[in-house]
Structures are given as structure tokens and as C-alpha cells.
Protein backbone atom coordinates (compact mmCIF):
# COMPACT_ATOMS: atom_id res chain seq x y z
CA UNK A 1 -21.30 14.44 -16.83
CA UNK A 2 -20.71 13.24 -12.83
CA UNK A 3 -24.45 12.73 -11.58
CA UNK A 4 -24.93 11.52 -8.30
CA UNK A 5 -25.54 8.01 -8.21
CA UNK A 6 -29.52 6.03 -7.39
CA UNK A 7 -30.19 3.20 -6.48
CA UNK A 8 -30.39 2.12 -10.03
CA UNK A 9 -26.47 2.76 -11.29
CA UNK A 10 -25.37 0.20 -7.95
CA UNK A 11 -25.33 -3.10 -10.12
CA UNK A 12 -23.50 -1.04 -12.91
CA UNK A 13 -20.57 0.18 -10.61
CA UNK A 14 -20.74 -3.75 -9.72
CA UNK A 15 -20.29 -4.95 -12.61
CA UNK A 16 -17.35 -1.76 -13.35
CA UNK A 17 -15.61 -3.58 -9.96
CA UNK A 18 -15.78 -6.73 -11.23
CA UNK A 19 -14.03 -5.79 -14.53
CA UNK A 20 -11.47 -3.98 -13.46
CA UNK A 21 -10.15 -5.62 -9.71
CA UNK A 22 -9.43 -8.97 -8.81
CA UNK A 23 -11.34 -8.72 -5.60
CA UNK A 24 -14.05 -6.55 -6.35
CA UNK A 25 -16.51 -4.73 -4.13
CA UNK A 26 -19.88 -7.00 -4.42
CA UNK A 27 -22.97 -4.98 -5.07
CA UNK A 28 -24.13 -5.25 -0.88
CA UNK A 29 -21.07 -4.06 0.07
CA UNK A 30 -21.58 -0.69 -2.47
CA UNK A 31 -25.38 -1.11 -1.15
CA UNK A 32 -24.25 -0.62 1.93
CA UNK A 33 -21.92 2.79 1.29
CA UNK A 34 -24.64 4.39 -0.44
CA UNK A 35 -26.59 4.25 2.60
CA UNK A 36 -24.31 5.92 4.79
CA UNK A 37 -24.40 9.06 5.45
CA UNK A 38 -21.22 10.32 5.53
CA UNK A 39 -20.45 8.22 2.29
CA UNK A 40 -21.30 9.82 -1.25
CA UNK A 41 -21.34 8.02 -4.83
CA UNK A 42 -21.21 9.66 -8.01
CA UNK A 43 -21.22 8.32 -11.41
CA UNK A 44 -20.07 9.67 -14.61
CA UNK A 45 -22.86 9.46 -17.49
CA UNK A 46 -20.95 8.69 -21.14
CA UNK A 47 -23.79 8.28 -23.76
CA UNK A 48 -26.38 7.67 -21.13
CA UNK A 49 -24.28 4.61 -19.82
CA UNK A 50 -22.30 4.55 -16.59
CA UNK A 51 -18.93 5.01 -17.71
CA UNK A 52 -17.41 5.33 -14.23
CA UNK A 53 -17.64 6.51 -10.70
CA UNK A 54 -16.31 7.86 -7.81
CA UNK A 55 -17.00 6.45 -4.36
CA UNK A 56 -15.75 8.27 -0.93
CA UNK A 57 -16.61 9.29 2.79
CA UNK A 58 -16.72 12.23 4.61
CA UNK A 59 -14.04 12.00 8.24
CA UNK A 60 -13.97 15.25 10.37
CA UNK A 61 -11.47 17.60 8.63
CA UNK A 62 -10.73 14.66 5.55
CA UNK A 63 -11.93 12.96 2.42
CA UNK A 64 -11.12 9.30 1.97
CA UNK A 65 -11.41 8.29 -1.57
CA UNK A 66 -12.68 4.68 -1.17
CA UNK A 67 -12.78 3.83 -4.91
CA UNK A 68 -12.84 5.22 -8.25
CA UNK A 69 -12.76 3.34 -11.51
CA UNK A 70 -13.26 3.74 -15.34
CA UNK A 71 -15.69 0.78 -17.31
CA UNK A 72 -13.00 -0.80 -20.10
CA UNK A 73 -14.37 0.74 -23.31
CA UNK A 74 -14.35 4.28 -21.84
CA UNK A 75 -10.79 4.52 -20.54
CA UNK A 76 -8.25 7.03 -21.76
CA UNK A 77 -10.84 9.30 -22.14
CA UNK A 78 -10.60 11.31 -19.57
CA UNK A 79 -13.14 10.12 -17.35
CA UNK A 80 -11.28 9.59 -14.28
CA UNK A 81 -9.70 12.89 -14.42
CA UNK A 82 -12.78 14.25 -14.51
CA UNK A 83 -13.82 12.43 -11.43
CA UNK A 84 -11.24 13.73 -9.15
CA UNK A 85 -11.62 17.23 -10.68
CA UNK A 86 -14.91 17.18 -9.62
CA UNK A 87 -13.93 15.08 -5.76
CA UNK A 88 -11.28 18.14 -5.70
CA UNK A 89 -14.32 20.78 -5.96
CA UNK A 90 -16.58 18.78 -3.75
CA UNK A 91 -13.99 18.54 -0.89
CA UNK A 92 -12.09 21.74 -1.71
CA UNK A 93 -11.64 22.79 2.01
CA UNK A 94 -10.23 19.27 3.54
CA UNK A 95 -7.37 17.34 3.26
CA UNK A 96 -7.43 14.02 0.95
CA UNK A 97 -6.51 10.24 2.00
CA UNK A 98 -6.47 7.66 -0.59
CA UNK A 99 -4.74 3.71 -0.81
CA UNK A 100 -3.76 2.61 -4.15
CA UNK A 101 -1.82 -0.63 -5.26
CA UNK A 102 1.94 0.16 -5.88
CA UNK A 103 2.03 -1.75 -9.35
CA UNK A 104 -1.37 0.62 -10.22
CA UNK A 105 0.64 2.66 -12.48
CA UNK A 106 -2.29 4.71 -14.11
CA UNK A 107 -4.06 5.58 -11.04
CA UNK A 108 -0.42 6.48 -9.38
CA UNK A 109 -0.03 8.62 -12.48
CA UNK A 110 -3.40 10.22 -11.70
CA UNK A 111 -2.92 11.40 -8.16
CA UNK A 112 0.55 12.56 -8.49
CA UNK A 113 -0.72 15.00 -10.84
CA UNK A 114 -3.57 16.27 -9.13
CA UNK A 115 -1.02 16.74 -6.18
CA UNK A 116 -1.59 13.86 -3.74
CA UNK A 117 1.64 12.56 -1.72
CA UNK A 118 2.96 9.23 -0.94
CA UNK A 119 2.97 9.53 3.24
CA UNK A 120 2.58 5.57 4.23
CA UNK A 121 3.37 2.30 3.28
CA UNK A 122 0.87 -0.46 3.40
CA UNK A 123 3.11 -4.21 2.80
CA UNK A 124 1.63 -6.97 1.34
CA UNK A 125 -2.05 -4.93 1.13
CA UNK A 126 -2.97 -6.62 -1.73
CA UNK A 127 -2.76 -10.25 -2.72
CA UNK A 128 0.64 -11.64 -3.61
CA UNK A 129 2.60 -9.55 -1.47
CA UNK A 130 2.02 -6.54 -3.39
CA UNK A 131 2.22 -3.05 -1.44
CA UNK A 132 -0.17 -0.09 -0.90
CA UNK A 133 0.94 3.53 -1.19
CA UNK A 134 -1.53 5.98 1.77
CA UNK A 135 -1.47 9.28 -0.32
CA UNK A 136 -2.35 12.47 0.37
CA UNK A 137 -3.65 15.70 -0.77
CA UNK A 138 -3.19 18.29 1.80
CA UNK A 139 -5.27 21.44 1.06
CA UNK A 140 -3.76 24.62 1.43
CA UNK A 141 -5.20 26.71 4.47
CA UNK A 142 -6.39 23.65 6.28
CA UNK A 143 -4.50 22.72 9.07
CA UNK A 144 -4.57 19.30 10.84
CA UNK A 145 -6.07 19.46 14.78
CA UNK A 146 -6.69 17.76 17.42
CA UNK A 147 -9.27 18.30 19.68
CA UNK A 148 -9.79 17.33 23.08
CA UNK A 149 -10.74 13.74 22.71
CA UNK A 150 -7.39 12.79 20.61
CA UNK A 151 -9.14 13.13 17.66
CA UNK A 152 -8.99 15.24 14.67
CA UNK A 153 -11.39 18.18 14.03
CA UNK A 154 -11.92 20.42 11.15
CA UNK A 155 -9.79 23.46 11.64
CA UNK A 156 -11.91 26.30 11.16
CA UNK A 157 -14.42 25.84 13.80
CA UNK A 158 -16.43 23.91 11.59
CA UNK A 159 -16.73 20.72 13.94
């Protein structure tokens, strides 16, 4: 079940980042992107424990997925499917940005089937020299604008 996360499930996506990446997010810096406003974390409940979660912002007419991740003894389960199924509905009327390692095969995997596009190359992103794919999800019936200042605008006179 994806819940949206309190202040209590922060250490426990902490602890998920520090499992699973070699440079992990520390706890102030997830602090911090809870208290955003235009950032949202949600976590998915397994057996009352958090067995993942989902962590993105909100840009004009886009979605950047800032991190999503699965704890160890809950993988292959589903759970991170589940997690962009639900960032899909959430953000069903903009456009998708992402970064993932090259050499993350199972996240790769992942987007390519929920329909996300490799558009940029990041080199030597992540330590060792190893690249980062910029991937996409472009939602049908929302187009890309500018408006006047350069920037872009969400395209159906929602601004």
C-alpha cells in the first residue's frame, strides 16, 4: 500500500539509501525534501514496515523522479512497479524526467517498460566514470511550452 510518508518513515528511507547506493541521501538531506513544497514522498507499507518509497518534485509542466528504491528483503516483489504505477497516476497530465546509472540494469528495465526514453547523456555522473541516462516519459496530450520568460509552462493554461 503507497501511504504518504511522516515525519516518522524519514530515518527508514535512510537507512533504505544507505543499503542500496554507495553515496546515499543522508536523512537531512531527505529532511529537507519533505519540507518542500513542491517535493512529495511516499512510502510503500509491506507488513506494516517500510518496504520502499518514492521521492519526486513537482517543475511547471514536469515530474522529476528524484529517487525511488526497494529495502533488500522486499525486492522482486513488485514493489517498485507499484511505485511508479502509482507516480504515473499522480502525475498523469505532465511529462516525466528521471537520471538513472547506466550499469542500473533493474531500474533501466523498469522505466523502459513503463515507457520512459533515453533523451541525454550524463558522463562520468556517478563515481568511477560511470554514465547517467536523462529519461523521459512524455505524456500524451501534453505539449512542451515556453512562455514568455524562456521558461517552460504547463500547456493547458494551467500555469
Amino acid at each position: 500500500m503507497v501511504v504518504e510518508a511522516d515525519i516518522s518513515h524519514l530515518k527508514l528511507i535512510a537507512e533504505i539509501e544507505k543499503e542500496n547506493f554507495q553515496k546515499p541521501w543522508s536523512y537531512n538531506l531527505i529532511y529537507e525534501e519533505f519540507m518542500k513544497q513542491d517535493s512529495a514522498i511516499y512510502v510503500f507499507l509491506e507488513k506494516n514496515q517500510v518496504a520502499g518509497y518514492l521521492i519526486y518534485r513537482w517543475m511547471l509542466d514536469e515530474v522529476e523522479l528524484l529517487n525511488i528504491s526497494v529495502k533488500k528483503d522486499f525486492r522482486r516483489c513488485g514493489i517498485a512497479d507499484k511505485l511508479m504505477e502509482f507516480l504515473l497516476e499522480q502525475s498523469k497530465s505532465c511529462h516525466i524526467f528521471l537520471e538513472v546509472s547506466q550499469d542500473n540494469a533493474p531500474a533501466l528495465n523498469l522505466y523502459k517498460k513503463k515507457g520512459f526514453r533515453k533523451i541525454g547523456l550524463r558522463k562520468n555522473y556517478y563515481s568511477q566514470g560511470i554514465d547517467g541516462f536523462v529519461m523521459k516519459l512524455y505524456v500524451q496530450g501534453v505539449q512542451d511550452v515556453k512562455n514568455e520568460s524562456g521558461c517552460c509552462a504547463r500547456a493547458a493554461g494551467n500555469q
